[in-house]
Protein backbone atom coordinates (compact mmCIF):
# COMPACT_ATOMS: atom_id res chain seq x y z
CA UNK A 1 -32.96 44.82 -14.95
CA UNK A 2 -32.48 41.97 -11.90
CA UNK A 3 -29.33 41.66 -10.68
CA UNK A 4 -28.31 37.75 -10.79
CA UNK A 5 -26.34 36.16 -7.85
CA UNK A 6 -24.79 33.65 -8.71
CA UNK A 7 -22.50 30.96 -6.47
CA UNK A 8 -18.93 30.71 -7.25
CA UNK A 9 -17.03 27.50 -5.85
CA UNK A 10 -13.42 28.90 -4.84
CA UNK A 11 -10.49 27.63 -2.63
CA UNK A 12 -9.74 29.08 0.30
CA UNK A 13 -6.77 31.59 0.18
CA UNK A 14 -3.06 30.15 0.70
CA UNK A 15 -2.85 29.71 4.11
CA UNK A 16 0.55 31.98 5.49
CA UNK A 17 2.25 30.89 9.07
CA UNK A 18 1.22 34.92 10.63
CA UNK A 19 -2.45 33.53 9.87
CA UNK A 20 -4.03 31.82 13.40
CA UNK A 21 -6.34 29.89 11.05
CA UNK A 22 -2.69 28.19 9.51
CA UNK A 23 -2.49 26.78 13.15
CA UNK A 24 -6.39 25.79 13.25
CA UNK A 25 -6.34 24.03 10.08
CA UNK A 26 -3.08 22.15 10.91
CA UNK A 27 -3.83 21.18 13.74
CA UNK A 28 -7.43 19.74 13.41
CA UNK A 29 -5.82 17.68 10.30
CA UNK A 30 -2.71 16.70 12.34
CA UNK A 31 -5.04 15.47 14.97
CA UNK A 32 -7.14 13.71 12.47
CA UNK A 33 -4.61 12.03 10.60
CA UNK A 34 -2.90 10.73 14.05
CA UNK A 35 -6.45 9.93 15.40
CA UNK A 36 -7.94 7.88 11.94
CA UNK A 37 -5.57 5.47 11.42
CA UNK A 38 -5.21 4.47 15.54
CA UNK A 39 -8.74 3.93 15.41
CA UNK A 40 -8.82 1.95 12.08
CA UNK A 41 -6.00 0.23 13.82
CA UNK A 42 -7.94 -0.87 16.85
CA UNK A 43 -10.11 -2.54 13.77
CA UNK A 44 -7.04 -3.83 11.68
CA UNK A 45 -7.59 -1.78 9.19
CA UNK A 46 -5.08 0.55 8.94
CA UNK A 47 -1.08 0.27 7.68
CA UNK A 48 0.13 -0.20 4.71
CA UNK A 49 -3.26 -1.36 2.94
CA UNK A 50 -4.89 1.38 3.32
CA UNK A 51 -2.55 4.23 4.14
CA UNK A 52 -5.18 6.44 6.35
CA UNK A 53 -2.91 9.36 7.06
CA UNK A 54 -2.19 9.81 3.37
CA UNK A 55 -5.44 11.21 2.91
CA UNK A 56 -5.18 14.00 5.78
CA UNK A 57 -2.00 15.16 4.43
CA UNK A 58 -2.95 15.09 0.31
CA UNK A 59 -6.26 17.18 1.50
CA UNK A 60 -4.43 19.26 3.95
CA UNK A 61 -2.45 20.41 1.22
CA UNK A 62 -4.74 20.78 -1.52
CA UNK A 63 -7.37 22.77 0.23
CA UNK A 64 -4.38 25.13 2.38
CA UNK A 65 -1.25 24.84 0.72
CA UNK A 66 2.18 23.23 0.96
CA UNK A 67 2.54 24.74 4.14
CA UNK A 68 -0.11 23.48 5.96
CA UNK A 69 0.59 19.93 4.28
CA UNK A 70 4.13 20.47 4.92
CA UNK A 71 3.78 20.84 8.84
CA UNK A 72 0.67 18.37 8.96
CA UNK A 73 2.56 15.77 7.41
CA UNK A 74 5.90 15.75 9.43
CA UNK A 75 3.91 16.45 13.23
CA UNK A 76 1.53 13.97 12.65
CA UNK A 77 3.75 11.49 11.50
CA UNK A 78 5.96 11.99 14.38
CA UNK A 79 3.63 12.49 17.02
CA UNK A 80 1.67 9.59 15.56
CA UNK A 81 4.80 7.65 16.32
CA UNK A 82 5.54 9.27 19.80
CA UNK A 83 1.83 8.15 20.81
CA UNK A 84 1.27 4.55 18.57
CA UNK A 85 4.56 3.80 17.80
CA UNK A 86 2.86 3.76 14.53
CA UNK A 87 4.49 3.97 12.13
CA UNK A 88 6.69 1.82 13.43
CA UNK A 89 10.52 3.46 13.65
CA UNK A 90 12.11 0.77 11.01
CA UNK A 91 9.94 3.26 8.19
CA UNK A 92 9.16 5.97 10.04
CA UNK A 93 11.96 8.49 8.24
CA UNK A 94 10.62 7.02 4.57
CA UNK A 95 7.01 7.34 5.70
CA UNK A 96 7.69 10.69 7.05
CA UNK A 97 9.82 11.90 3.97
CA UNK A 98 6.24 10.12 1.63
CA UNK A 99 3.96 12.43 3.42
CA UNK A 100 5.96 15.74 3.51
CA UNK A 101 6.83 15.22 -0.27
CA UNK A 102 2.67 15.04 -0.76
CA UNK A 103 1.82 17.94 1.70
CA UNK A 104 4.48 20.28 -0.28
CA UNK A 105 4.11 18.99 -4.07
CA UNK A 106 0.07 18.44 -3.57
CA UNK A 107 -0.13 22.48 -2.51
CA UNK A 108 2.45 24.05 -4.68
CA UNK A 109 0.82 22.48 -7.97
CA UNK A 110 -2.56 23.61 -6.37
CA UNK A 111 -0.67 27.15 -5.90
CA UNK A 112 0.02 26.53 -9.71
CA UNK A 113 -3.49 26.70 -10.59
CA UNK A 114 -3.41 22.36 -11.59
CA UNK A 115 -6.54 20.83 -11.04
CA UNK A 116 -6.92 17.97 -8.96
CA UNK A 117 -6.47 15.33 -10.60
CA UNK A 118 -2.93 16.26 -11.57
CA UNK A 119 -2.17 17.61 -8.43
CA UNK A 120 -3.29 14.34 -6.71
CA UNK A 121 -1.30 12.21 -8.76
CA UNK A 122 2.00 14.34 -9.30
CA UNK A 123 1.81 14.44 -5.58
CA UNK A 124 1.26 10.54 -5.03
CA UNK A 125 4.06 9.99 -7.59
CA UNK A 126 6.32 12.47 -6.23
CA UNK A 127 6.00 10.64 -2.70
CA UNK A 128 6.74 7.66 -3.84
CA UNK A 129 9.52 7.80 -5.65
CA UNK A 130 11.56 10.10 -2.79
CA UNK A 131 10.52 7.21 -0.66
CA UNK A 132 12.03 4.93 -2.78
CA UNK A 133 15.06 7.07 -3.57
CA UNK A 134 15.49 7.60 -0.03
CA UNK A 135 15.69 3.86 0.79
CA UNK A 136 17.90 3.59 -2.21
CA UNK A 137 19.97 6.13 -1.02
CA UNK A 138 20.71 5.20 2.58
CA UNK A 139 21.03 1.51 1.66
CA UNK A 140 17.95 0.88 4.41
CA UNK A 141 16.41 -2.34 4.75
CA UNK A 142 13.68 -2.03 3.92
CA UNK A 143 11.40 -3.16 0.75
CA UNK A 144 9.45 0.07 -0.10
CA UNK A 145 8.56 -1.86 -3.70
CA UNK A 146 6.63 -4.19 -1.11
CA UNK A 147 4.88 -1.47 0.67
CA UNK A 148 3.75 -0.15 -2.92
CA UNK A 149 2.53 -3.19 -3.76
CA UNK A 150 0.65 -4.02 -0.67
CA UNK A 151 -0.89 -0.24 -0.45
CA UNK A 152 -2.56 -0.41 -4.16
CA UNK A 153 -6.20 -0.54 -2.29
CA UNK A 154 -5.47 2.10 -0.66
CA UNK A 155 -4.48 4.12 -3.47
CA UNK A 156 -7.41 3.14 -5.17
CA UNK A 157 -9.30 4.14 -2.46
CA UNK A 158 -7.19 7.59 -1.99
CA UNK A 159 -7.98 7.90 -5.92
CA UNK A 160 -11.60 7.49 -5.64
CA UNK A 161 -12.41 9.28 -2.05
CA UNK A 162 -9.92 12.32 -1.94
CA UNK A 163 -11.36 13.70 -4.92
CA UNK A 164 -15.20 13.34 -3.39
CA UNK A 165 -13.79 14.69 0.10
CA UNK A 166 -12.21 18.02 -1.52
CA UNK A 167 -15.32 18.76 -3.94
CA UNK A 168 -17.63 17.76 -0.75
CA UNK A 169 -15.13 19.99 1.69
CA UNK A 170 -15.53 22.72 -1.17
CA UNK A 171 -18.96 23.02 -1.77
CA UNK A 172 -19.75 23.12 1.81
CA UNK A 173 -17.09 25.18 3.27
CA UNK A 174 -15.82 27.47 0.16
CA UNK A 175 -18.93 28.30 -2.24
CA UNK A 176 -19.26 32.11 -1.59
CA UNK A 177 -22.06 34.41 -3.15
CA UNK A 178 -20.74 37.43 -5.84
């Protein structure tokens, strides 16, 4: 009788900090996430339409875990700042608080076996709402209702192009033979 091989399509094992491909993976999606959206800025087509480093850190997460979405999310928003000044410092502790609520929930509902589309959106939800709790909170300034508002393309488009990134980034990178 033939032995059949057939191609499985698996994630990539939770990446731990001892791991050197933790630091790898973090830091080419830390780098992309701070490089994207100063290009697309260059273009004026970044901000709070289209949210560019959202994507880096909901992939980041999905495909390694919360801790790799975790750290990707809180350098890159910083050192995006430290280099841009973008985001600019008025939002940068909501925008930073957004992003490290999607690297975390985003990978631990992905350690929970969730598929993606619940993972995506319990992580997009989850964001937004400790944004707005946080602004809440701290009595700050600023409108994040507005921002919400004014980032629905960009949602749409995280909606429709996240999910074709990670099946893309999957099929390519994480189909092994058995």
């Amino acid at each position: 009788s033939k032995q059949m091989k057939t191609k499985v399509k698996a994630l990539p094992q939770i990446l731990k900090f001892t791991e050197i491909k933790y630091y790898i993976f973090t830091s080419v999606f830390t780098f992309t996430a701070i490089l994207v959206p100063w290009l697309l800025h260059r273009f004026s087509l970044a901000g709070p339409q289209f949210v560019p480093m959202h994507y880096f850190i909901l992939i980041a997460g999905f495909l390694f875990g919360w801790r790799v979405g975790l750290v990707t999310a809180v350098s890159s928003s910083l050192m995006s700042y430290s280099i841009s000044h973008m985001p600019p410092l008025m939002i940068l502790p909501e925008v930073t608080l957004e992003l490290a609520i999607y690297g975390v929930v985003i990978g631990i509902l992905r350690e929970k076996n969730l598929r993606l589309w619940p993972s995506l959106i319990g992580a997009m939800v989850a964001g937004r709402l400790s944004r707005l709790l946080l602004v809440l909170t701290l009595g700050l300034k600023t409108n994040p209702i507005n921002y919400f508002q004014m980032s629905l393309i960009g949602t749409a488009l995280q909606l429709i192009l996240i999910p074709l990134i990670i099946y893309g980034a999957q099929k390519l990178l994480f189909t092994k033979e058995i």
